[in-house]
PDB file of N, CA and C in Angstrom:
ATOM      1  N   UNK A   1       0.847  -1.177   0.000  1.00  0.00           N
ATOM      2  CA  UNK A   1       0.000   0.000   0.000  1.00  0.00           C
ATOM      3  C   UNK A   1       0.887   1.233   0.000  1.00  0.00           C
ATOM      4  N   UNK A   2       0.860   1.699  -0.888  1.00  0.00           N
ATOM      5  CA  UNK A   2       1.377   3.245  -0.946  1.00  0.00           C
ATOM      6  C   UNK A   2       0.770   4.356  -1.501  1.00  0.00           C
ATOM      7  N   UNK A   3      -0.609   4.698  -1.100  1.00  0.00           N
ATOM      8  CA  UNK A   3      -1.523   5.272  -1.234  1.00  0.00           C
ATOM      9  C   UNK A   3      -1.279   6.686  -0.214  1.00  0.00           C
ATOM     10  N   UNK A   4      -1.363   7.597  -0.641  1.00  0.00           N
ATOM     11  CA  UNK A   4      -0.680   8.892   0.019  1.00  0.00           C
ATOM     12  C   UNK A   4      -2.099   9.566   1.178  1.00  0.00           C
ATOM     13  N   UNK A   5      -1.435   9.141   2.491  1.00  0.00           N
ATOM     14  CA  UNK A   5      -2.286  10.022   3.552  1.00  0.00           C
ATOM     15  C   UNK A   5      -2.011  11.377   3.659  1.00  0.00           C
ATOM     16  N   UNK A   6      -2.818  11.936   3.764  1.00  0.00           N
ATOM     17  CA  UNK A   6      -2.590  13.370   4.550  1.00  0.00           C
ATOM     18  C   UNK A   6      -3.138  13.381   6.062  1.00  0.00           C
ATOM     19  N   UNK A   7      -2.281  14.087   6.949  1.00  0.00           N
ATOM     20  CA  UNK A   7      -2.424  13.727   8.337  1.00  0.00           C
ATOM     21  C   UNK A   7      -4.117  15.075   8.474  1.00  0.00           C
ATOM     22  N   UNK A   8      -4.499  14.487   9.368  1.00  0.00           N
ATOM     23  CA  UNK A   8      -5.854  15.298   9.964  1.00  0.00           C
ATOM     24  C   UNK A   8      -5.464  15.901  11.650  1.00  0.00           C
ATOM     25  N   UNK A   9      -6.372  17.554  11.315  1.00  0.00           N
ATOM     26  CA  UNK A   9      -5.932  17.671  13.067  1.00  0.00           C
ATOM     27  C   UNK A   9      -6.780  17.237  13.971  1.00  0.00           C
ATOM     28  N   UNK A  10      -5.684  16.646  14.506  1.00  0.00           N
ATOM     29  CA  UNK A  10      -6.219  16.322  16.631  1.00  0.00           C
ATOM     30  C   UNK A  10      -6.190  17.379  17.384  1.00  0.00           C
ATOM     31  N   UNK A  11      -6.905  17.999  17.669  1.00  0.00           N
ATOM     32  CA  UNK A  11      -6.597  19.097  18.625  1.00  0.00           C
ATOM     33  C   UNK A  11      -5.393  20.080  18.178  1.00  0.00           C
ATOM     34  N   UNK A  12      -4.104  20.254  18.714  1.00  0.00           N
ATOM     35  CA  UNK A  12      -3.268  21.188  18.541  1.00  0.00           C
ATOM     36  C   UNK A  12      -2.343  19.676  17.928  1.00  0.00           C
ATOM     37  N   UNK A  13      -2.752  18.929  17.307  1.00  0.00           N
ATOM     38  CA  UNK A  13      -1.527  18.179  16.789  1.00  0.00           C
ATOM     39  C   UNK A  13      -2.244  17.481  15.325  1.00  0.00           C
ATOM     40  N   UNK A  14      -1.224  16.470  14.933  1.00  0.00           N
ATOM     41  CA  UNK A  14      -1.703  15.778  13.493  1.00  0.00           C
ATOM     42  C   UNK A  14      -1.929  14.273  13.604  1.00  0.00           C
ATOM     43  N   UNK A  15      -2.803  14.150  13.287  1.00  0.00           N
ATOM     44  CA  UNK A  15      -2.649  12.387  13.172  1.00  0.00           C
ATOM     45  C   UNK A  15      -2.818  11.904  11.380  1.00  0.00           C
ATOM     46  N   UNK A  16      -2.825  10.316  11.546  1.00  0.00           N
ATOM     47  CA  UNK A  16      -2.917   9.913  10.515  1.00  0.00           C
ATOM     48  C   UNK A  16      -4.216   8.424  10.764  1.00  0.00           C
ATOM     49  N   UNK A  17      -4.902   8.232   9.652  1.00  0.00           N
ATOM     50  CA  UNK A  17      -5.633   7.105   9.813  1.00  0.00           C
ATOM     51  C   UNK A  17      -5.290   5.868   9.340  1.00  0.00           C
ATOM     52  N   UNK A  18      -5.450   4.701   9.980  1.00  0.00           N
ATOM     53  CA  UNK A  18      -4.294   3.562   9.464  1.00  0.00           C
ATOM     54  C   UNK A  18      -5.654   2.726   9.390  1.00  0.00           C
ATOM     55  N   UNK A  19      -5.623   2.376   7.861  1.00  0.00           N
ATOM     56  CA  UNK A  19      -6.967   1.484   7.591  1.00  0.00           C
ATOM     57  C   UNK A  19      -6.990   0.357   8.153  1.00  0.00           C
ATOM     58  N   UNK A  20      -8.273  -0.414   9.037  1.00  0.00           N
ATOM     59  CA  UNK A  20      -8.804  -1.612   9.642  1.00  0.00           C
ATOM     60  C   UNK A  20      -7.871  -2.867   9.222  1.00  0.00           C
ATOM     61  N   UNK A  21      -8.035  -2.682   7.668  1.00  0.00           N
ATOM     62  CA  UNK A  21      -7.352  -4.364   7.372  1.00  0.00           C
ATOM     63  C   UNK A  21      -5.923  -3.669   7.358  1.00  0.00           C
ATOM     64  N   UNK A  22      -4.952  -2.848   7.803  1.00  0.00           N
ATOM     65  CA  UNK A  22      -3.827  -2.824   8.349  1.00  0.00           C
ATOM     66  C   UNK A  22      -3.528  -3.384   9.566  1.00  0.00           C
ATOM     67  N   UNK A  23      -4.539  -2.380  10.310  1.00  0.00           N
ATOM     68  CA  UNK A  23      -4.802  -3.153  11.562  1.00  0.00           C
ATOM     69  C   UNK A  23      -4.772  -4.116  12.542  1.00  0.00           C
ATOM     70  N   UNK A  24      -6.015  -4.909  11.463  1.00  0.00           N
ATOM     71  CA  UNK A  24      -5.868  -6.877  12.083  1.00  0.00           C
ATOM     72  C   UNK A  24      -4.685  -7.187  11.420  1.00  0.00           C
ATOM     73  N   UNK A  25      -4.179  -7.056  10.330  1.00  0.00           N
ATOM     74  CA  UNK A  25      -3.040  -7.488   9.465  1.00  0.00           C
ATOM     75  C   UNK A  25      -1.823  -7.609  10.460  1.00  0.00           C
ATOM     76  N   UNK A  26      -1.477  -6.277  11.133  1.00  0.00           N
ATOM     77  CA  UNK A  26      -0.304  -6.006  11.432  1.00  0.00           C
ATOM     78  C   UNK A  26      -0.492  -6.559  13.258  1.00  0.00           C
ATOM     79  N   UNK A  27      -1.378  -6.389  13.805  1.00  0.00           N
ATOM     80  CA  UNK A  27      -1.601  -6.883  15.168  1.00  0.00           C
ATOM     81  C   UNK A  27      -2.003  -5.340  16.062  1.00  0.00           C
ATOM     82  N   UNK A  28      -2.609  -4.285  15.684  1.00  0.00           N
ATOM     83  CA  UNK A  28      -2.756  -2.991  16.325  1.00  0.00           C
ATOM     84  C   UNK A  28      -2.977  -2.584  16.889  1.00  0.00           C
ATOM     85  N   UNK A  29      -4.317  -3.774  16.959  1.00  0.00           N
ATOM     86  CA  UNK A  29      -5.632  -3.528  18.149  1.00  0.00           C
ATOM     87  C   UNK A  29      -5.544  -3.115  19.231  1.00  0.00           C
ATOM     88  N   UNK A  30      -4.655  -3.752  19.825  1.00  0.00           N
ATOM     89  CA  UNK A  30      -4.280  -3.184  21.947  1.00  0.00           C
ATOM     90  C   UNK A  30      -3.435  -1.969  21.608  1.00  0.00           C
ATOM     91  N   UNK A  31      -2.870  -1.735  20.451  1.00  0.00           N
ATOM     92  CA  UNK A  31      -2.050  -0.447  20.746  1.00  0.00           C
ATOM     93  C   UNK A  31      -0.680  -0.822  19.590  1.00  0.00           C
ATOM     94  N   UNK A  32      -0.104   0.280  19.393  1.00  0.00           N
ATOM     95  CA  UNK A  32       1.234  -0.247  18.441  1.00  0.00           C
ATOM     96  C   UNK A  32       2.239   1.223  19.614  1.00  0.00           C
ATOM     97  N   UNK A  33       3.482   1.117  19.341  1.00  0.00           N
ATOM     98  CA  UNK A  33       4.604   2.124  19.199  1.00  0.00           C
ATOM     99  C   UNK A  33       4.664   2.527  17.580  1.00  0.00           C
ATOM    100  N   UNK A  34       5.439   3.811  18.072  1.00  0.00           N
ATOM    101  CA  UNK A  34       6.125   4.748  16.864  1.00  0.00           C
ATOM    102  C   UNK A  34       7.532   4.854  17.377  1.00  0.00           C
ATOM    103  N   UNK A  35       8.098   4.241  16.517  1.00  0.00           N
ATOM    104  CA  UNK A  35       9.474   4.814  16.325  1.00  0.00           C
ATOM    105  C   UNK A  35      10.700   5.093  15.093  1.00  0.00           C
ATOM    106  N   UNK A  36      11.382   6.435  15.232  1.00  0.00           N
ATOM    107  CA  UNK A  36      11.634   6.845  14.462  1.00  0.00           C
ATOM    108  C   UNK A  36      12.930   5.952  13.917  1.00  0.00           C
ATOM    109  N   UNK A  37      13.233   5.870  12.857  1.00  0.00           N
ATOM    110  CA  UNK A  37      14.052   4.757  12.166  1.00  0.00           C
ATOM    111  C   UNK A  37      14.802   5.303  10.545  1.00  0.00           C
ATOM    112  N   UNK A  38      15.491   5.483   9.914  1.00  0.00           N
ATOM    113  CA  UNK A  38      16.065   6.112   8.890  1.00  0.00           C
ATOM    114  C   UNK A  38      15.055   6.428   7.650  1.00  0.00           C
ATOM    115  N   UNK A  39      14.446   5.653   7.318  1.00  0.00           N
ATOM    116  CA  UNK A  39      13.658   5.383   6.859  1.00  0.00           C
ATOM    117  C   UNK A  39      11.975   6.658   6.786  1.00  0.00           C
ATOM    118  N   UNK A  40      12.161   6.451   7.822  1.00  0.00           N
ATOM    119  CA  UNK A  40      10.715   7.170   8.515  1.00  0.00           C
ATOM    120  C   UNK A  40      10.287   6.654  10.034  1.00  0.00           C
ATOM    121  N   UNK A  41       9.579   6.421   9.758  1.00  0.00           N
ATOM    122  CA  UNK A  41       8.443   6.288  10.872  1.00  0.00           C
ATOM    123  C   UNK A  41       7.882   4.932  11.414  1.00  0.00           C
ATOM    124  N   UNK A  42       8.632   4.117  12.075  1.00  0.00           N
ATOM    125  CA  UNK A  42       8.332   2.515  12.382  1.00  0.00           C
ATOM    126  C   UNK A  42       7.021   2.597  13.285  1.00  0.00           C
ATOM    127  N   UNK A  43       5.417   1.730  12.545  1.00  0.00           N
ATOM    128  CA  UNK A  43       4.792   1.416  13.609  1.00  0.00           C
ATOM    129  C   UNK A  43       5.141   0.184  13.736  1.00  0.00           C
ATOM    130  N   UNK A  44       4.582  -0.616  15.185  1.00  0.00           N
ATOM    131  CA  UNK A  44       4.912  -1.389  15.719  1.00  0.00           C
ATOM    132  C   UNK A  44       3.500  -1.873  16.398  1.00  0.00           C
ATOM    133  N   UNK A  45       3.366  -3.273  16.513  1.00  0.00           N
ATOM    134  CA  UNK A  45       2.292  -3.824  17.544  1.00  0.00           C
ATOM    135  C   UNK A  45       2.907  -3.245  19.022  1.00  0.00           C
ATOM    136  N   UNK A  46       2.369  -3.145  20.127  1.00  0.00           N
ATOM    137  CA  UNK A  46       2.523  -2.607  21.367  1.00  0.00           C
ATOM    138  C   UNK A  46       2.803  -4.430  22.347  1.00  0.00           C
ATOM    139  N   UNK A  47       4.024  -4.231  22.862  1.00  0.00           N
ATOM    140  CA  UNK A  47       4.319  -5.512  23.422  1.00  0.00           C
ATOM    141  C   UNK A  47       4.265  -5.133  25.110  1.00  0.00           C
ATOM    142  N   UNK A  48       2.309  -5.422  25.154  1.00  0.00           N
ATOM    143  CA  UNK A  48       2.145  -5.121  26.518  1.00  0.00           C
ATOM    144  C   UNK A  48       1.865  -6.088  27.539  1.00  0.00           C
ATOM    145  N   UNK A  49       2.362  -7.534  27.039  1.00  0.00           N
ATOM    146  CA  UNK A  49       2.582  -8.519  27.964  1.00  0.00           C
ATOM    147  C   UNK A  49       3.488  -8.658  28.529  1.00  0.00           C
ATOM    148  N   UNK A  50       3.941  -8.701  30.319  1.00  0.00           N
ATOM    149  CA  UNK A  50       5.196  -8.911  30.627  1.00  0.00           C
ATOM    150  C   UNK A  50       5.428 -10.673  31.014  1.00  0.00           C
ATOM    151  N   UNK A  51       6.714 -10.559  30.717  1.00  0.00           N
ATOM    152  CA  UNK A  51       7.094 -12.024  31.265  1.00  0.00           C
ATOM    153  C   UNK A  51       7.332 -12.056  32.305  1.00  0.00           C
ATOM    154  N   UNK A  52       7.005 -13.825  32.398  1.00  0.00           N
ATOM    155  CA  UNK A  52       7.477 -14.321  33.745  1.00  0.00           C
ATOM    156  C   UNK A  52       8.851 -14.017  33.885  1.00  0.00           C
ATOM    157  N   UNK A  53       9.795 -14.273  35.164  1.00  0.00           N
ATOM    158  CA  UNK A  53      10.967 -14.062  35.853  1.00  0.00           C
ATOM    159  C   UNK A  53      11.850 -14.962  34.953  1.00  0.00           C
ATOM    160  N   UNK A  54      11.120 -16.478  34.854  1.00  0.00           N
ATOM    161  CA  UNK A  54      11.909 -17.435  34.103  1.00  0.00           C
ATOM    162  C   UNK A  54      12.048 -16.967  32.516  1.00  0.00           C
ATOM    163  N   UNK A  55      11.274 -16.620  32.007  1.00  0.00           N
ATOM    164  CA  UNK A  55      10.937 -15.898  30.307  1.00  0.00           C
ATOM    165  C   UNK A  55      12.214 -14.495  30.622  1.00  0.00           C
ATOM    166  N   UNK A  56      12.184 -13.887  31.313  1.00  0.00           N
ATOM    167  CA  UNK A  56      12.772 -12.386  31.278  1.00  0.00           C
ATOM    168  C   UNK A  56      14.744 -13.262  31.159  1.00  0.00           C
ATOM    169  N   UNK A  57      14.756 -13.946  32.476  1.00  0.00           N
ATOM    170  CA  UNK A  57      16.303 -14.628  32.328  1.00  0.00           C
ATOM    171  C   UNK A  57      16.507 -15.412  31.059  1.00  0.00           C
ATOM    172  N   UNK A  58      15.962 -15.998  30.545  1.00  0.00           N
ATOM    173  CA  UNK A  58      15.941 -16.665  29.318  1.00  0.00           C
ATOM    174  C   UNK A  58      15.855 -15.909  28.329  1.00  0.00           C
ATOM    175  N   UNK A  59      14.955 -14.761  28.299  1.00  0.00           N
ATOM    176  CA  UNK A  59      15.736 -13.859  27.204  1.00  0.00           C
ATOM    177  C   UNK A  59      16.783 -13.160  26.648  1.00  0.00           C
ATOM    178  N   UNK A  60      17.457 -12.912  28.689  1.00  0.00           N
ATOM    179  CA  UNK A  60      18.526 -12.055  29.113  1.00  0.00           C
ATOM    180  C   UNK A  60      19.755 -12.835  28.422  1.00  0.00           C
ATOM    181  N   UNK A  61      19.575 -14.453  28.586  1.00  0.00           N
ATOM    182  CA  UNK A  61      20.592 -15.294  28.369  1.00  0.00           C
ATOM    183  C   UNK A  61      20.810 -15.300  26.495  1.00  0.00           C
ATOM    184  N   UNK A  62      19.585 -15.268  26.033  1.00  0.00           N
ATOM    185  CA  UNK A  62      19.626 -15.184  24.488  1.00  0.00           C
ATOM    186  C   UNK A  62      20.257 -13.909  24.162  1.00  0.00           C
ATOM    187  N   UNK A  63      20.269 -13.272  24.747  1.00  0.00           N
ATOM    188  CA  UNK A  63      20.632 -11.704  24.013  1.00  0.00           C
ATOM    189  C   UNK A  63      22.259 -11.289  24.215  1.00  0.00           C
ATOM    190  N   UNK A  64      23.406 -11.686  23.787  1.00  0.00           N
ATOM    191  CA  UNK A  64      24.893 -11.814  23.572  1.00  0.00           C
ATOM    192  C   UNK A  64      25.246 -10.682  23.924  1.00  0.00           C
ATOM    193  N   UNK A  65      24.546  -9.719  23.181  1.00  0.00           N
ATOM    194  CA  UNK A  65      25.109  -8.549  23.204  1.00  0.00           C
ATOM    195  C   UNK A  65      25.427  -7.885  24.825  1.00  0.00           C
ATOM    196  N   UNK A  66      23.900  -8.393  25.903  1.00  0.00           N
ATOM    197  CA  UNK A  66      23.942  -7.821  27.028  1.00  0.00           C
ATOM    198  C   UNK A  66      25.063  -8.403  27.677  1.00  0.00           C
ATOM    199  N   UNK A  67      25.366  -9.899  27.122  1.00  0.00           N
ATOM    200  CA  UNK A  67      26.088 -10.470  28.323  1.00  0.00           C
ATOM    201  C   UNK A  67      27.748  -9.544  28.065  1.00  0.00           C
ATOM    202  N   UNK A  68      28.144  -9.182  27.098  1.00  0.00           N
ATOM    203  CA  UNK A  68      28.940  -8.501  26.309  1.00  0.00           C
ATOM    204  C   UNK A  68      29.833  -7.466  27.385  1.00  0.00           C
ATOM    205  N   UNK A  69      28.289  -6.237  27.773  1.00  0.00           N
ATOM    206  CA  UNK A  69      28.369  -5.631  28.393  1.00  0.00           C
ATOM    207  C   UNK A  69      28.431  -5.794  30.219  1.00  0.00           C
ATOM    208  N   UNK A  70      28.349  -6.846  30.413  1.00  0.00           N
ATOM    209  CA  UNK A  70      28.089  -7.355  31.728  1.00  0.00           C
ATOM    210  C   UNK A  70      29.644  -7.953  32.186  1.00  0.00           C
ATOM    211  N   UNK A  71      30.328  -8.799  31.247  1.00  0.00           N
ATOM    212  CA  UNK A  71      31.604  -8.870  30.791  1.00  0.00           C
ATOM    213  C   UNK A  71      32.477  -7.531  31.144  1.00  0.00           C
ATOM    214  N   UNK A  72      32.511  -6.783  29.892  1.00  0.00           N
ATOM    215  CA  UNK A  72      33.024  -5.532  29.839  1.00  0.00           C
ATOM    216  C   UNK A  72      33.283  -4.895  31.014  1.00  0.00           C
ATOM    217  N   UNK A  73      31.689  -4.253  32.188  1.00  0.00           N
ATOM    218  CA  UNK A  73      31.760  -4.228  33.278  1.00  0.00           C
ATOM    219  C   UNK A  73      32.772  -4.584  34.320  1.00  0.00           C
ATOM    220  N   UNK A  74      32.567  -6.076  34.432  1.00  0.00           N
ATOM    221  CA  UNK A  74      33.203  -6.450  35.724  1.00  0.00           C
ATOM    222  C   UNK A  74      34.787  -6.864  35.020  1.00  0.00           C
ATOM    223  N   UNK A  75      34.995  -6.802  34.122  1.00  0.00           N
ATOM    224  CA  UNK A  75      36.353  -6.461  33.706  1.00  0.00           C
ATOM    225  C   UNK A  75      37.048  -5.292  33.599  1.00  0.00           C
ATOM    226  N   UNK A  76      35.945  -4.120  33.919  1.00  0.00           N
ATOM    227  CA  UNK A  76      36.751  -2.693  33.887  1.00  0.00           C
ATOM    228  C   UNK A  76      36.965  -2.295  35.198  1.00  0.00           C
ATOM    229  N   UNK A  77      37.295  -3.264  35.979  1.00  0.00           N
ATOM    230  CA  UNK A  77      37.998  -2.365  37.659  1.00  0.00           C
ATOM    231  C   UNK A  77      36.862  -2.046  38.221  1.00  0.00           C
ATOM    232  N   UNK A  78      35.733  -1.646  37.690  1.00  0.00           N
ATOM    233  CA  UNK A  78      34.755  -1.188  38.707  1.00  0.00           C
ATOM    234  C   UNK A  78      34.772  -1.878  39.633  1.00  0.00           C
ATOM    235  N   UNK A  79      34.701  -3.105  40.491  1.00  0.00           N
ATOM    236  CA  UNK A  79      34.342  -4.059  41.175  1.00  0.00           C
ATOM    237  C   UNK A  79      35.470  -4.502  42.356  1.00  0.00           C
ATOM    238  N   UNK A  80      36.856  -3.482  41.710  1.00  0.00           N
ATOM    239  CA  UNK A  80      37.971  -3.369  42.587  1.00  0.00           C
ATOM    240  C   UNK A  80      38.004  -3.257  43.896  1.00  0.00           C
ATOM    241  N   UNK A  81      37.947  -3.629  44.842  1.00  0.00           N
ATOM    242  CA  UNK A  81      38.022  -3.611  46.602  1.00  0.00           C
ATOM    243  C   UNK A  81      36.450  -4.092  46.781  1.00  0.00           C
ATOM    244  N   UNK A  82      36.026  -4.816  46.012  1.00  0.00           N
ATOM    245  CA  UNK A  82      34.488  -5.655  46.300  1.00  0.00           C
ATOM    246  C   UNK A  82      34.811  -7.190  46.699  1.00  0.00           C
ATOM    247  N   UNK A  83      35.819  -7.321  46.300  1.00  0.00           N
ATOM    248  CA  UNK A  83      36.033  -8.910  46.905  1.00  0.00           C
ATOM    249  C   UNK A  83      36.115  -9.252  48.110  1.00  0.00           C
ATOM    250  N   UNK A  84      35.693 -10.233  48.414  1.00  0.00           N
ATOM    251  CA  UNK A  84      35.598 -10.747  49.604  1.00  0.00           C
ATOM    252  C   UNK A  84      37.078 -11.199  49.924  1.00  0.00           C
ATOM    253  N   UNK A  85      37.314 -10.776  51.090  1.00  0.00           N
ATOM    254  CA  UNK A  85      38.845 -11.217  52.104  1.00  0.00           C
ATOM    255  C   UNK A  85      38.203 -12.489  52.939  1.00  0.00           C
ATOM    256  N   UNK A  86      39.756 -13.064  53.233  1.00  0.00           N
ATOM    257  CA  UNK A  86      39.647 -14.563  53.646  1.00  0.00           C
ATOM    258  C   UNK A  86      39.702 -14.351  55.091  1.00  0.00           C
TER     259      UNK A  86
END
């Protein structure tokens, strides 16, 4: 679809109307994000379920990059005179 919107005013601002079968298509219904991206303008379904404790560590563990930084961390001295004496 590249059918040209023109935004309508909301009050003191602009919106845009995002047709129904986008909608169900894309997952909208409870809500989406906007975020800005090179491109333009990323919508997004709204990810307003939280996980369980076990789901959140299991994601934490999938994601390399964090452990990366967690690494990095306790390898940069911060943690210097935190050790435990015998």
């Amino acid at each position: 679809m590249n059918a040209i919107q023109k935004p309508v005013r909301i009050g003191n601002s602009k919106g845009v109307r995002i047709p129904a079968h986008l909608v169900r298509t894309y997952h909208l219904e409870r809500g989406f994000v906007m975020r800005p991206v090179q491109e333009g303008i990323l919508i997004a379904p709204a990810n307003d379920e939280k996980l369980s404790l076990e789901e959140s560590f299991a994601a934490m563990a999938d994601d390399q990059s964090d452990m990366k930084i967690t690494r990095d961390w306790a390898e940069s001295g911060l943690s210097d005179g935190l050790e435990e004496e015998d």
